[in-house]
C-alpha atoms as a PDB file:
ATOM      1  CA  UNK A   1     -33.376  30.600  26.712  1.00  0.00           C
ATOM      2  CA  UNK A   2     -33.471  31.001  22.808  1.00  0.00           C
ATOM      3  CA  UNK A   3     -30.527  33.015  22.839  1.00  0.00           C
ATOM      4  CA  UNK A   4     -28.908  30.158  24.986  1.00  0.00           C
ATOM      5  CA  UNK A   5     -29.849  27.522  22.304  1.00  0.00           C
ATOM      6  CA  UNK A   6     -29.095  29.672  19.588  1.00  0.00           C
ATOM      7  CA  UNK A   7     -25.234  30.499  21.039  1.00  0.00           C
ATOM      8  CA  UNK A   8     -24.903  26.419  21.620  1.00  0.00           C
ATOM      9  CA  UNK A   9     -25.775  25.572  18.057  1.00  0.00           C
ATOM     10  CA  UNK A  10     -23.237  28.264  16.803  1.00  0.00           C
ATOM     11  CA  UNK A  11     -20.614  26.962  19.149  1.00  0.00           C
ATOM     12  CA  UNK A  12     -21.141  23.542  18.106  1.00  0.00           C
ATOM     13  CA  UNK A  13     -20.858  24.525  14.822  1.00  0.00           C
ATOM     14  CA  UNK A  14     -18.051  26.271  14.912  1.00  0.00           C
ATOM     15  CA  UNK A  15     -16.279  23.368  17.165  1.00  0.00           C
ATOM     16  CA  UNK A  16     -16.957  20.738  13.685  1.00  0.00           C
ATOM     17  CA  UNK A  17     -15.699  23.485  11.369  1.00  0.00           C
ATOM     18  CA  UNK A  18     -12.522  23.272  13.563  1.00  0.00           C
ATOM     19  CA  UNK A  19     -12.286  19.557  13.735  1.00  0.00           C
ATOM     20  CA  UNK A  20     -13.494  19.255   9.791  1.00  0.00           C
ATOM     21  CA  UNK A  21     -10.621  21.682   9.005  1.00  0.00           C
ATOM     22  CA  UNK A  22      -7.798  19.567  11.497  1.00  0.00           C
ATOM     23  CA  UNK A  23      -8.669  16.617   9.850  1.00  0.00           C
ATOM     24  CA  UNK A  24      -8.535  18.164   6.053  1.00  0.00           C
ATOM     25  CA  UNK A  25      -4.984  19.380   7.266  1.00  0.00           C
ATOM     26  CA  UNK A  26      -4.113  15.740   8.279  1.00  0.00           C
ATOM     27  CA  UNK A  27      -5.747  14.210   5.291  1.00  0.00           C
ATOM     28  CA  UNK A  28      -3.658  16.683   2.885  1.00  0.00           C
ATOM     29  CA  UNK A  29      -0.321  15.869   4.565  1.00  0.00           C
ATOM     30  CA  UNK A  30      -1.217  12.330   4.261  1.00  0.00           C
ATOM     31  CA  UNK A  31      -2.211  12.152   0.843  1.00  0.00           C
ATOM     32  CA  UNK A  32       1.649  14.297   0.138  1.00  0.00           C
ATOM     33  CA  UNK A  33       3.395  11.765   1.863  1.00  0.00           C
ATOM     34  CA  UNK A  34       1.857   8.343   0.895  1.00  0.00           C
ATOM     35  CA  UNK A  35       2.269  10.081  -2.929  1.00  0.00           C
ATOM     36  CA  UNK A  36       6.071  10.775  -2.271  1.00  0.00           C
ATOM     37  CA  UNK A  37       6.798   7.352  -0.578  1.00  0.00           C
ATOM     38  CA  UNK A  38       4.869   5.719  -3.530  1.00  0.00           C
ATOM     39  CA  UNK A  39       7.229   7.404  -5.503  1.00  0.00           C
ATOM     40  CA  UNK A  40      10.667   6.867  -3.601  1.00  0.00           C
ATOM     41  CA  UNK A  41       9.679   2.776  -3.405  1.00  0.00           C
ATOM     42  CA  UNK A  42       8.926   3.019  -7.673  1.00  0.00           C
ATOM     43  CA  UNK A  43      12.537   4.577  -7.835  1.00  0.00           C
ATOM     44  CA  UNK A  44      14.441   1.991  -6.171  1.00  0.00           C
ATOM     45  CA  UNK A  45      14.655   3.530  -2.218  1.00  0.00           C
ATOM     46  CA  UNK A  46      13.346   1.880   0.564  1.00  0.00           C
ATOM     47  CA  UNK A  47      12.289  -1.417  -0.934  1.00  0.00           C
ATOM     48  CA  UNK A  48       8.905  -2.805  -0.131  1.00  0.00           C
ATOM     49  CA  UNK A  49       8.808  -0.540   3.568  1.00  0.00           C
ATOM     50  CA  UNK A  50       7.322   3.366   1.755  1.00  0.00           C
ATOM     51  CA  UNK A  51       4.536   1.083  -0.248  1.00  0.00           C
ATOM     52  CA  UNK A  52       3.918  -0.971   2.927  1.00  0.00           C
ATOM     53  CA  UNK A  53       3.069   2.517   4.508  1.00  0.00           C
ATOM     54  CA  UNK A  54       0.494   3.733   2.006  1.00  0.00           C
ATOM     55  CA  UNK A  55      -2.626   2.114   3.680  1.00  0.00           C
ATOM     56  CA  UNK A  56      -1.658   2.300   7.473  1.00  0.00           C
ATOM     57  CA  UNK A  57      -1.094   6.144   7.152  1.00  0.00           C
ATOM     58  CA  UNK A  58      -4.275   6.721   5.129  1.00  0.00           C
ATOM     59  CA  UNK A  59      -5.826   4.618   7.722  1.00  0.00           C
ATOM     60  CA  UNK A  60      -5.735   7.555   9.950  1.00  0.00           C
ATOM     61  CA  UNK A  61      -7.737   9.481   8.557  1.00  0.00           C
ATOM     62  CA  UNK A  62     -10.382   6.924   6.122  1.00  0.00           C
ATOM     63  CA  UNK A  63     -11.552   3.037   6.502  1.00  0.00           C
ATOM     64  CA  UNK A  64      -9.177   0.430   5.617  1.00  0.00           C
ATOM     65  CA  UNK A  65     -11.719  -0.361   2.453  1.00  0.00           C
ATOM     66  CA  UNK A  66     -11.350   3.403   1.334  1.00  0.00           C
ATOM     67  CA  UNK A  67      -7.493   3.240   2.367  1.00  0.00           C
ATOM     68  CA  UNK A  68      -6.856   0.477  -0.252  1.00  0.00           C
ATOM     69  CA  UNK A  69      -9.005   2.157  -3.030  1.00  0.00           C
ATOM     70  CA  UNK A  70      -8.259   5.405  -2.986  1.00  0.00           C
ATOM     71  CA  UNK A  71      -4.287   4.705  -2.956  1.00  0.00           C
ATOM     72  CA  UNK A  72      -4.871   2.164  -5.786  1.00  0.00           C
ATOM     73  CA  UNK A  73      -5.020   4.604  -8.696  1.00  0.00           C
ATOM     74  CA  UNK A  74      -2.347   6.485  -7.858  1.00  0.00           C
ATOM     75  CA  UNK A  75       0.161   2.967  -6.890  1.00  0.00           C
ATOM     76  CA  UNK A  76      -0.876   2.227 -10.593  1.00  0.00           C
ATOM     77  CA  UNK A  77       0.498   6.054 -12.074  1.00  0.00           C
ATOM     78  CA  UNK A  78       3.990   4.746 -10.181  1.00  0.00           C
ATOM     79  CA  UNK A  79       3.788   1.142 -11.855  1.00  0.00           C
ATOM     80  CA  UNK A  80       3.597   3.279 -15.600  1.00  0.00           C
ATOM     81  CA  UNK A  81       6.543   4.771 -14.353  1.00  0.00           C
ATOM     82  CA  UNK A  82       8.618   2.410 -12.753  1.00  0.00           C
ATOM     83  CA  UNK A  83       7.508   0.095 -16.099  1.00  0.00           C
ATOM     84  CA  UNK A  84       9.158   2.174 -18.457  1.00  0.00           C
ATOM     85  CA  UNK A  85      12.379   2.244 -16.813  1.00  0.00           C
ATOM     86  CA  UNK A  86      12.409  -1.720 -16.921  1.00  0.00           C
ATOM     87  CA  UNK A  87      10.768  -2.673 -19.589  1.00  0.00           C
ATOM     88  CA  UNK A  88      11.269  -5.876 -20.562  1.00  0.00           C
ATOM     89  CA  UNK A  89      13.987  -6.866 -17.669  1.00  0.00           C
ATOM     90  CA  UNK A  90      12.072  -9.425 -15.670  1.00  0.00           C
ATOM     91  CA  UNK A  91      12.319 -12.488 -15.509  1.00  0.00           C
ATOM     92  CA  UNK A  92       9.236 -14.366 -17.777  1.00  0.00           C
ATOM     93  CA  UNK A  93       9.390 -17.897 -15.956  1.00  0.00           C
ATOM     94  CA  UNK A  94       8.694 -16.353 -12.331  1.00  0.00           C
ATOM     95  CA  UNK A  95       5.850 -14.308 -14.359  1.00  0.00           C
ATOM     96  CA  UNK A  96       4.505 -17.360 -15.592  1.00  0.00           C
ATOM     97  CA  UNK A  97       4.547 -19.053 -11.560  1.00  0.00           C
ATOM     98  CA  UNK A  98       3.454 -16.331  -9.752  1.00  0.00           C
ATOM     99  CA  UNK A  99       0.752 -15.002 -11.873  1.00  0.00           C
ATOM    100  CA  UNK A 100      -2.163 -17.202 -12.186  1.00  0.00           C
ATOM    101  CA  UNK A 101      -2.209 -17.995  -7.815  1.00  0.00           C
ATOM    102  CA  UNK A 102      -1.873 -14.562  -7.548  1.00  0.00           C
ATOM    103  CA  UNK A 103      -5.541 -13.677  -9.542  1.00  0.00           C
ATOM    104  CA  UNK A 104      -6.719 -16.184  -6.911  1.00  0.00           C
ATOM    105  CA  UNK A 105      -4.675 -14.431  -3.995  1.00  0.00           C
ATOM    106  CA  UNK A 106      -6.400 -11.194  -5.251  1.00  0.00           C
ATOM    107  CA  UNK A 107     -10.106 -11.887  -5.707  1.00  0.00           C
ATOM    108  CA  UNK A 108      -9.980 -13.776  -1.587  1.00  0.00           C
ATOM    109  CA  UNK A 109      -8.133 -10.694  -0.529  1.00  0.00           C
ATOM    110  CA  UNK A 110     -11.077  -8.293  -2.217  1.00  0.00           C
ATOM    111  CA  UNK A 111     -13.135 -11.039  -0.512  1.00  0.00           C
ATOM    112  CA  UNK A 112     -12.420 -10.449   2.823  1.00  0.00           C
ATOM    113  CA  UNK A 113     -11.101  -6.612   2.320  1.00  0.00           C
ATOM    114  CA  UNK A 114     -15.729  -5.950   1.442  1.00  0.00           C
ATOM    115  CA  UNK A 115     -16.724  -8.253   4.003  1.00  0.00           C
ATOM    116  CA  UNK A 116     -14.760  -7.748   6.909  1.00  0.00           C
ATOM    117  CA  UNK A 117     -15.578  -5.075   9.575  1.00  0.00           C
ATOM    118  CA  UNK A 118     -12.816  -1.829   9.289  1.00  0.00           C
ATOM    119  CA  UNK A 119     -12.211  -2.820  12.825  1.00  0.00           C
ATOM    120  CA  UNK A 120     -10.818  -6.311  12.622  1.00  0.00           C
ATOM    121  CA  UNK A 121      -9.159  -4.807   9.163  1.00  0.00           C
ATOM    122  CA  UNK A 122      -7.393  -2.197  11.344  1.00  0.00           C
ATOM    123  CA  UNK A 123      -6.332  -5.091  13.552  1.00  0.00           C
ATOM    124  CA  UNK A 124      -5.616  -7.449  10.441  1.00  0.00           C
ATOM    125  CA  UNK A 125      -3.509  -4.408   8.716  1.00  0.00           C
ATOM    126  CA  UNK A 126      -1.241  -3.259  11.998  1.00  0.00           C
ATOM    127  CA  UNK A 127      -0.256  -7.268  12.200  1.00  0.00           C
ATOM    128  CA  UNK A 128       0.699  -7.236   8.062  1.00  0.00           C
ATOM    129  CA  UNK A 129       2.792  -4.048   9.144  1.00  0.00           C
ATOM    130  CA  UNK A 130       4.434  -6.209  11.737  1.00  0.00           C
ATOM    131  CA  UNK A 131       5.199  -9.143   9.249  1.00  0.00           C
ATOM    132  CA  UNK A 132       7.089  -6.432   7.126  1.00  0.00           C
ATOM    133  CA  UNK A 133       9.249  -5.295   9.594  1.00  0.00           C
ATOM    134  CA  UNK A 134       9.550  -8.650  10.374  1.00  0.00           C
ATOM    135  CA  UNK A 135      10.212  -9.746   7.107  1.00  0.00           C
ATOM    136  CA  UNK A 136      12.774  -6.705   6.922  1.00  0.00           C
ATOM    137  CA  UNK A 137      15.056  -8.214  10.008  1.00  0.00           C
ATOM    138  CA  UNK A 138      15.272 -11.452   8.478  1.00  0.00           C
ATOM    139  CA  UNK A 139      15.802 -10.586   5.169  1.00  0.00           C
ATOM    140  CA  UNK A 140      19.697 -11.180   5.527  1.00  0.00           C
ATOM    141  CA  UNK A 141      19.324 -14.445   7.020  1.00  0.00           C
ATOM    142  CA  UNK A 142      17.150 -15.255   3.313  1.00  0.00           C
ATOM    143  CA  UNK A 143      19.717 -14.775   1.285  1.00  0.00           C
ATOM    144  CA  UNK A 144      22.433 -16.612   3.233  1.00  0.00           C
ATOM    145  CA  UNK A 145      19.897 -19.569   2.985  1.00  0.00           C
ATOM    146  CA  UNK A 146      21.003 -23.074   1.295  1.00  0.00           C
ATOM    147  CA  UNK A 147      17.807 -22.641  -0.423  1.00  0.00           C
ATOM    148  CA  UNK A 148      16.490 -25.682  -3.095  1.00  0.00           C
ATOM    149  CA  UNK A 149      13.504 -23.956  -5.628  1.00  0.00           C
ATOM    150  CA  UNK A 150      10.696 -25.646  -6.441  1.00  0.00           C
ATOM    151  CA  UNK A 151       7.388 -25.054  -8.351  1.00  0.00           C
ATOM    152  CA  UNK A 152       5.293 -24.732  -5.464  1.00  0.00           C
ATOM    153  CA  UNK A 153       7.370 -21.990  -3.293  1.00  0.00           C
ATOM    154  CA  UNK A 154       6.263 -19.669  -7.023  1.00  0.00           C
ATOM    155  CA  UNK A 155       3.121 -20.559  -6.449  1.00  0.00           C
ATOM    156  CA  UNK A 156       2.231 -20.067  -2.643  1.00  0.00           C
ATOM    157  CA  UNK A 157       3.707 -16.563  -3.458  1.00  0.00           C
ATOM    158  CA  UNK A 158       1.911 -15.709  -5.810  1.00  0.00           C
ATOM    159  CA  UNK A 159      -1.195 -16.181  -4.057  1.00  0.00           C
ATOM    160  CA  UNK A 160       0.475 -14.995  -0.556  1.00  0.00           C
ATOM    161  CA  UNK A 161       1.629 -11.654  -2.244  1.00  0.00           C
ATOM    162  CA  UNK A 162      -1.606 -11.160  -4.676  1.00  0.00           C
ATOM    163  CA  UNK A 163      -4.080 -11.870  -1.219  1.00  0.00           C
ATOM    164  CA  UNK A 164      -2.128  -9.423   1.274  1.00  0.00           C
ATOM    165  CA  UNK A 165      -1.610  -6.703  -1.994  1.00  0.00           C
ATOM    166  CA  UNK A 166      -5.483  -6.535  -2.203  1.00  0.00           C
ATOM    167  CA  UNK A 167      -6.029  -6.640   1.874  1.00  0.00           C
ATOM    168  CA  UNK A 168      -3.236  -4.480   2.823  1.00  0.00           C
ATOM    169  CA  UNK A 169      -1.255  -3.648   0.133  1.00  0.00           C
ATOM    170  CA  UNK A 170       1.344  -5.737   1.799  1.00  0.00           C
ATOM    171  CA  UNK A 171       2.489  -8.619  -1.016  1.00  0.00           C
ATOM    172  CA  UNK A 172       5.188  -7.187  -1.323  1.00  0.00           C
ATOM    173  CA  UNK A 173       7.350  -8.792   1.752  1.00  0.00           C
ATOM    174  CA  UNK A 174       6.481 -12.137   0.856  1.00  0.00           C
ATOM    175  CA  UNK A 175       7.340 -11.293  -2.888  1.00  0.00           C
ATOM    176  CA  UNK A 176      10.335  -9.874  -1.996  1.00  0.00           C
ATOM    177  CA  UNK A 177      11.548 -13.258   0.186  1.00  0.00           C
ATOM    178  CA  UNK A 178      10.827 -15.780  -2.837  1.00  0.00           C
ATOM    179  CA  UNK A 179      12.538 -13.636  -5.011  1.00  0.00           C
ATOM    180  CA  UNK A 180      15.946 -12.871  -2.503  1.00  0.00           C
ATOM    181  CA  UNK A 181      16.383 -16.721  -2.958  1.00  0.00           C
ATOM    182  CA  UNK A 182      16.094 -17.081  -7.116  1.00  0.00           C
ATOM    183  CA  UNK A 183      19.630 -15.609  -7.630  1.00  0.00           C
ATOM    184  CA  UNK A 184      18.560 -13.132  -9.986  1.00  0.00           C
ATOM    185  CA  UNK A 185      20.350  -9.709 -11.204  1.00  0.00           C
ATOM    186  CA  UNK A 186      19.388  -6.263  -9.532  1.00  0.00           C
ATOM    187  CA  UNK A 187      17.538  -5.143 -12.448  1.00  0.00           C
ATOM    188  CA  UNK A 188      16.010  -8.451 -13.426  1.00  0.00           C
ATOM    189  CA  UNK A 189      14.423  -8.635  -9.865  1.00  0.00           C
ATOM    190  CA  UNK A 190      13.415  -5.064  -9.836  1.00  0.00           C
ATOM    191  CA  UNK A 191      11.866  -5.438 -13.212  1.00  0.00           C
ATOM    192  CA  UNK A 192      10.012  -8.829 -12.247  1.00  0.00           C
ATOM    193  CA  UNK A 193       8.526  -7.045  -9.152  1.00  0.00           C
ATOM    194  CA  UNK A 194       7.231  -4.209 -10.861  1.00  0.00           C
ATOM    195  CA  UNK A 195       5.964  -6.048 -13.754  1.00  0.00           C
ATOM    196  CA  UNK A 196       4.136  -8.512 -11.270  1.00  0.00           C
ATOM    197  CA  UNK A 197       2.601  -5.903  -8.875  1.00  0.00           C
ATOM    198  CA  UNK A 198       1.643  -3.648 -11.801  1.00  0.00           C
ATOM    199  CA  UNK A 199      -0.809  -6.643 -13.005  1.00  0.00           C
ATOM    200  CA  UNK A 200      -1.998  -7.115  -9.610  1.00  0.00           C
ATOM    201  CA  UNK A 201      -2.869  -3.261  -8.945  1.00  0.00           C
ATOM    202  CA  UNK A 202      -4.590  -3.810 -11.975  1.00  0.00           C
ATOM    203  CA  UNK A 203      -6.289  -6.802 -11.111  1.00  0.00           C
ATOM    204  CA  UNK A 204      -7.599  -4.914  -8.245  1.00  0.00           C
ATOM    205  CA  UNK A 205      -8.455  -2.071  -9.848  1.00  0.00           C
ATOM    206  CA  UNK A 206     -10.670  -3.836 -12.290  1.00  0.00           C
ATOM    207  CA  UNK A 207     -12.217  -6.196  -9.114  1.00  0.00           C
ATOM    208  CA  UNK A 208     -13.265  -3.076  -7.444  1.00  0.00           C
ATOM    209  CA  UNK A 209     -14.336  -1.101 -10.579  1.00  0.00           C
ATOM    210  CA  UNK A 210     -16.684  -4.277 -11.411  1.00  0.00           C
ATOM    211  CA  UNK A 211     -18.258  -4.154  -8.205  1.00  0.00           C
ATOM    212  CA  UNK A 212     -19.063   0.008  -9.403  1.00  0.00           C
ATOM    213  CA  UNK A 213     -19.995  -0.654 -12.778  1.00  0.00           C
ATOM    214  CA  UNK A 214     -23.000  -3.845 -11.783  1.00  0.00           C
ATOM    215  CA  UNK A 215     -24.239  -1.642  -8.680  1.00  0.00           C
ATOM    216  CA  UNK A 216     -23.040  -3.332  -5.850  1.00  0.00           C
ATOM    217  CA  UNK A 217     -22.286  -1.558  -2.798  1.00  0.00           C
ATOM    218  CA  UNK A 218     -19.533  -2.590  -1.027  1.00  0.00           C
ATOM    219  CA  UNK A 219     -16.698  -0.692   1.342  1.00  0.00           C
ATOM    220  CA  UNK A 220     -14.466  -0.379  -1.244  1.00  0.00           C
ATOM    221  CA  UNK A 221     -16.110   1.490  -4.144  1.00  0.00           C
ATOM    222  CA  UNK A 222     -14.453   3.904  -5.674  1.00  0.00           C
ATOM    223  CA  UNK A 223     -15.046   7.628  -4.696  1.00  0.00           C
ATOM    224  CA  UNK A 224     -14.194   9.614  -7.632  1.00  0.00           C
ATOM    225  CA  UNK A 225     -14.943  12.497  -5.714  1.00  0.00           C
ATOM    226  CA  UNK A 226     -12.209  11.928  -3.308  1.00  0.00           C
ATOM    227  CA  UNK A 227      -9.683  11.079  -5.622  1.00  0.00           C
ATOM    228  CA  UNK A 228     -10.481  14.026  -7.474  1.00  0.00           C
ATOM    229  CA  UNK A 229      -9.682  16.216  -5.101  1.00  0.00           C
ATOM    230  CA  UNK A 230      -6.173  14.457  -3.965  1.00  0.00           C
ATOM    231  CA  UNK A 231      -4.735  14.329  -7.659  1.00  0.00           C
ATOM    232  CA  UNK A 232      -3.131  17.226  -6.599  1.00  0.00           C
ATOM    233  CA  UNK A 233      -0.584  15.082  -5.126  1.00  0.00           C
ATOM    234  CA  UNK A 234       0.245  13.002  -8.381  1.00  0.00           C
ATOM    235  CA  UNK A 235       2.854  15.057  -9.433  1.00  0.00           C
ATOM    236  CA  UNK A 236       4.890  14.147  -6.204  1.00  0.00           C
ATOM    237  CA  UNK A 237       4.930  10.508  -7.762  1.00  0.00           C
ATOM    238  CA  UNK A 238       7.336  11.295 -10.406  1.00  0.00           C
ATOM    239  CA  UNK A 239       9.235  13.843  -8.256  1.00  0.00           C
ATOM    240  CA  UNK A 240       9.887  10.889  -5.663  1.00  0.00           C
ATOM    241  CA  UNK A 241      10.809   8.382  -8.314  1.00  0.00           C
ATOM    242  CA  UNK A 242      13.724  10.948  -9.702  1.00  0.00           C
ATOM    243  CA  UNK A 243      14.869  11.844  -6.205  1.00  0.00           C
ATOM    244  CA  UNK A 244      14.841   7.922  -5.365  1.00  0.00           C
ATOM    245  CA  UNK A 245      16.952   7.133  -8.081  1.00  0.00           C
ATOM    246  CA  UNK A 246      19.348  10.403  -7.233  1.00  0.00           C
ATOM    247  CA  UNK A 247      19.337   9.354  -3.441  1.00  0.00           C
ATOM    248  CA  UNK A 248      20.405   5.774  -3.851  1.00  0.00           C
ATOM    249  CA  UNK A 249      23.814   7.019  -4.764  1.00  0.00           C
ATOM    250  CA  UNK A 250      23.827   9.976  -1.791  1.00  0.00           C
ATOM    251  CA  UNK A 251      22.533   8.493   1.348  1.00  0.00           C
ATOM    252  CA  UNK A 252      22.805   4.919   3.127  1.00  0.00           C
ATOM    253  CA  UNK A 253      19.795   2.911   1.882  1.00  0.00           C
ATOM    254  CA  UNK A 254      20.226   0.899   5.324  1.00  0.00           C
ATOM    255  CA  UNK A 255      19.330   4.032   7.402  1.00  0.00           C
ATOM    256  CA  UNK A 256      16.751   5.043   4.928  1.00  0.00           C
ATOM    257  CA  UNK A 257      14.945   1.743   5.209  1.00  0.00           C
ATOM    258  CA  UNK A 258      15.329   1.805   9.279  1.00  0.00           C
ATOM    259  CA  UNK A 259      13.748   5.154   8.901  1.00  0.00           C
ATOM    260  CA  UNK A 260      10.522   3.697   7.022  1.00  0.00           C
ATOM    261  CA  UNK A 261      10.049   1.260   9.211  1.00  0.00           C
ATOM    262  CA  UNK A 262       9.936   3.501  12.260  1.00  0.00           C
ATOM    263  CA  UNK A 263       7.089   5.162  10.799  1.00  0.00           C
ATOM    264  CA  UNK A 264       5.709   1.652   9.870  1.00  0.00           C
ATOM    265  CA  UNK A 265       6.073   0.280  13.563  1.00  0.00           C
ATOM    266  CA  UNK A 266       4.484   3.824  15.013  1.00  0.00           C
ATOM    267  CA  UNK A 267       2.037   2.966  12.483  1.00  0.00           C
ATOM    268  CA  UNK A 268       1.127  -0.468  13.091  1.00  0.00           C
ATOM    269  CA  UNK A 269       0.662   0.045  17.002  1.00  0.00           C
ATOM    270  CA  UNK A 270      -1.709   3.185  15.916  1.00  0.00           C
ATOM    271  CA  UNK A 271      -3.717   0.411  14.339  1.00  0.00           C
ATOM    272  CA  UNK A 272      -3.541  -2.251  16.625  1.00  0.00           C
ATOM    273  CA  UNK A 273      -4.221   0.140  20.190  1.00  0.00           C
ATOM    274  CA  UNK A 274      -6.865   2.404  19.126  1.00  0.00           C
ATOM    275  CA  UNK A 275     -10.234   2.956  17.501  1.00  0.00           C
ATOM    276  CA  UNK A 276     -11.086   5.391  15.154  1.00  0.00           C
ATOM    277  CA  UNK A 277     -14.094   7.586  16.237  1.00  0.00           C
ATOM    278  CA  UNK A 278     -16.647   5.998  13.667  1.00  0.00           C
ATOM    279  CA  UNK A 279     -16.395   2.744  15.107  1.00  0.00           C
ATOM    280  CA  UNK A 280     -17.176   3.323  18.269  1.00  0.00           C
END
């Protein structure tokens, strides 16, 4: 009967070694790909879709909470780069609009993003994917719009784009629509997008590093551990923001972006139809 026990315990053992080292696998091709999509979107391919990716495919194998944090650091290593290639071409009146609804936008979305069960997050995050790819389809439509600006339409987006970047890392879509419709230059808009979600990563990094520094627990403290061990992947950053900008001028951006959001659809029902093991 001992021996019995003793051959279940080293089965069962054996069986979470197995699963431990399947889901180290997944993790590692994870962390590779979010790193190179991060890096493709900073170099100009794919538009918002590869960053809109980042937290639903991490979501497969962490929380939502740990999903946004641990992909934060590593969105704000492609801002540095994507900063220095357009420095100073954005445009500073949109900064000026967007910016203060968008601290607002960010601090509700942290809000809800410590508060809310990873559950409904899962469920919130695969409907955000579905607002991209619906954003994506009528994206043509927005710029063939008689479109009159105003004030306000800055300002909704700003705290639209800052509140779904903190919960989802999804601001980007709604950025993206406001700014299709200010008749700007290529670079001008790329450079106002990058300088506006580089302050907002920031913002959240500093929201969540508060909460580490004054004690408080919550589902989205950073684990330095964790990150530790995926800066392997950093280098694939840069490496994806070269090959972006080399690809733009070697393959249809069209198909590219149809590509992305593919994965993001796949994605988003992943989200929406199942339940991760831990929340059972």
């Amino acid at each position: 009967m001992v021996v019995v026990h003793l051959l279940f315990i080293d089965t069962n053992h054996r069986l979470n070694q197995i699963v431990h080292m399947e889901i180290s696998l997944k993790f590692f091709i994870i962390m590779a790909l979010v790193n190179f999509f991060i890096g493709l979107s900073k170099g100009g391919l794919g538009g918002p879709i590869p960053v809109a990716l980042t937290v639903p495919l991490l979501s497969q194998v962490l929380t939502v909470p740990q999903a946004i944090s641990i992909s934060l650091p590593f969105l704000m290593f492609g801002d540095a780069f994507a900063l220095r290639i357009y420095w100073h071409d954005w445009d500073e009146r949109q900064i000026r609009l967007l910016l203060l609804p968008a601290v607002v936008g960010v601090a509700l979305g942290l809000l809800l993003l410590t508060t809310l069960p990873d559950i409904a997050l899962r469920r919130i995050l695969g409907v955000a994917a579905l607002l991209v790819i619906g954003y994506k389809l009528s994206s043509t439509y927005l710029v063939s719009m008689n479109y009159r600006p105003a004030n306000w339409h800055g300002y909704l987006t700003g705290g639209v784009a800052g509140f779904a970047s903190a919960l989802a890392n999804t601001g980007s879509p709604p950025f993206t629509a406001y700014m299709l419709l200010q008749n700007l230059s290529p670079r001008v808009f790329i450079g106002t997008s990058t300088l506006f979600f580089a302050i907002v990563n920031g913002l959240k990094f500093l929201g969540i590093l508060s909460a580490d520094m004054i004690g408080l627990e919550t589902t989205t403290n950073f684990d330095f551990a964790l990150i530790a061990r995926s800066l392997w992947a950093a280098p694939l950053i840069p490496i994806g923001v070269w090959l972006g900008r080399k690809l733009i001028d070697w393959i249809n951006p069209t198909a590219f972006e149809w590509i992305m959001i593919g994965f993001l659809f796949a994605a988003s029902l992943t989200l929406l139809l199942t339940t991760p093991l831990q929340t059972q």
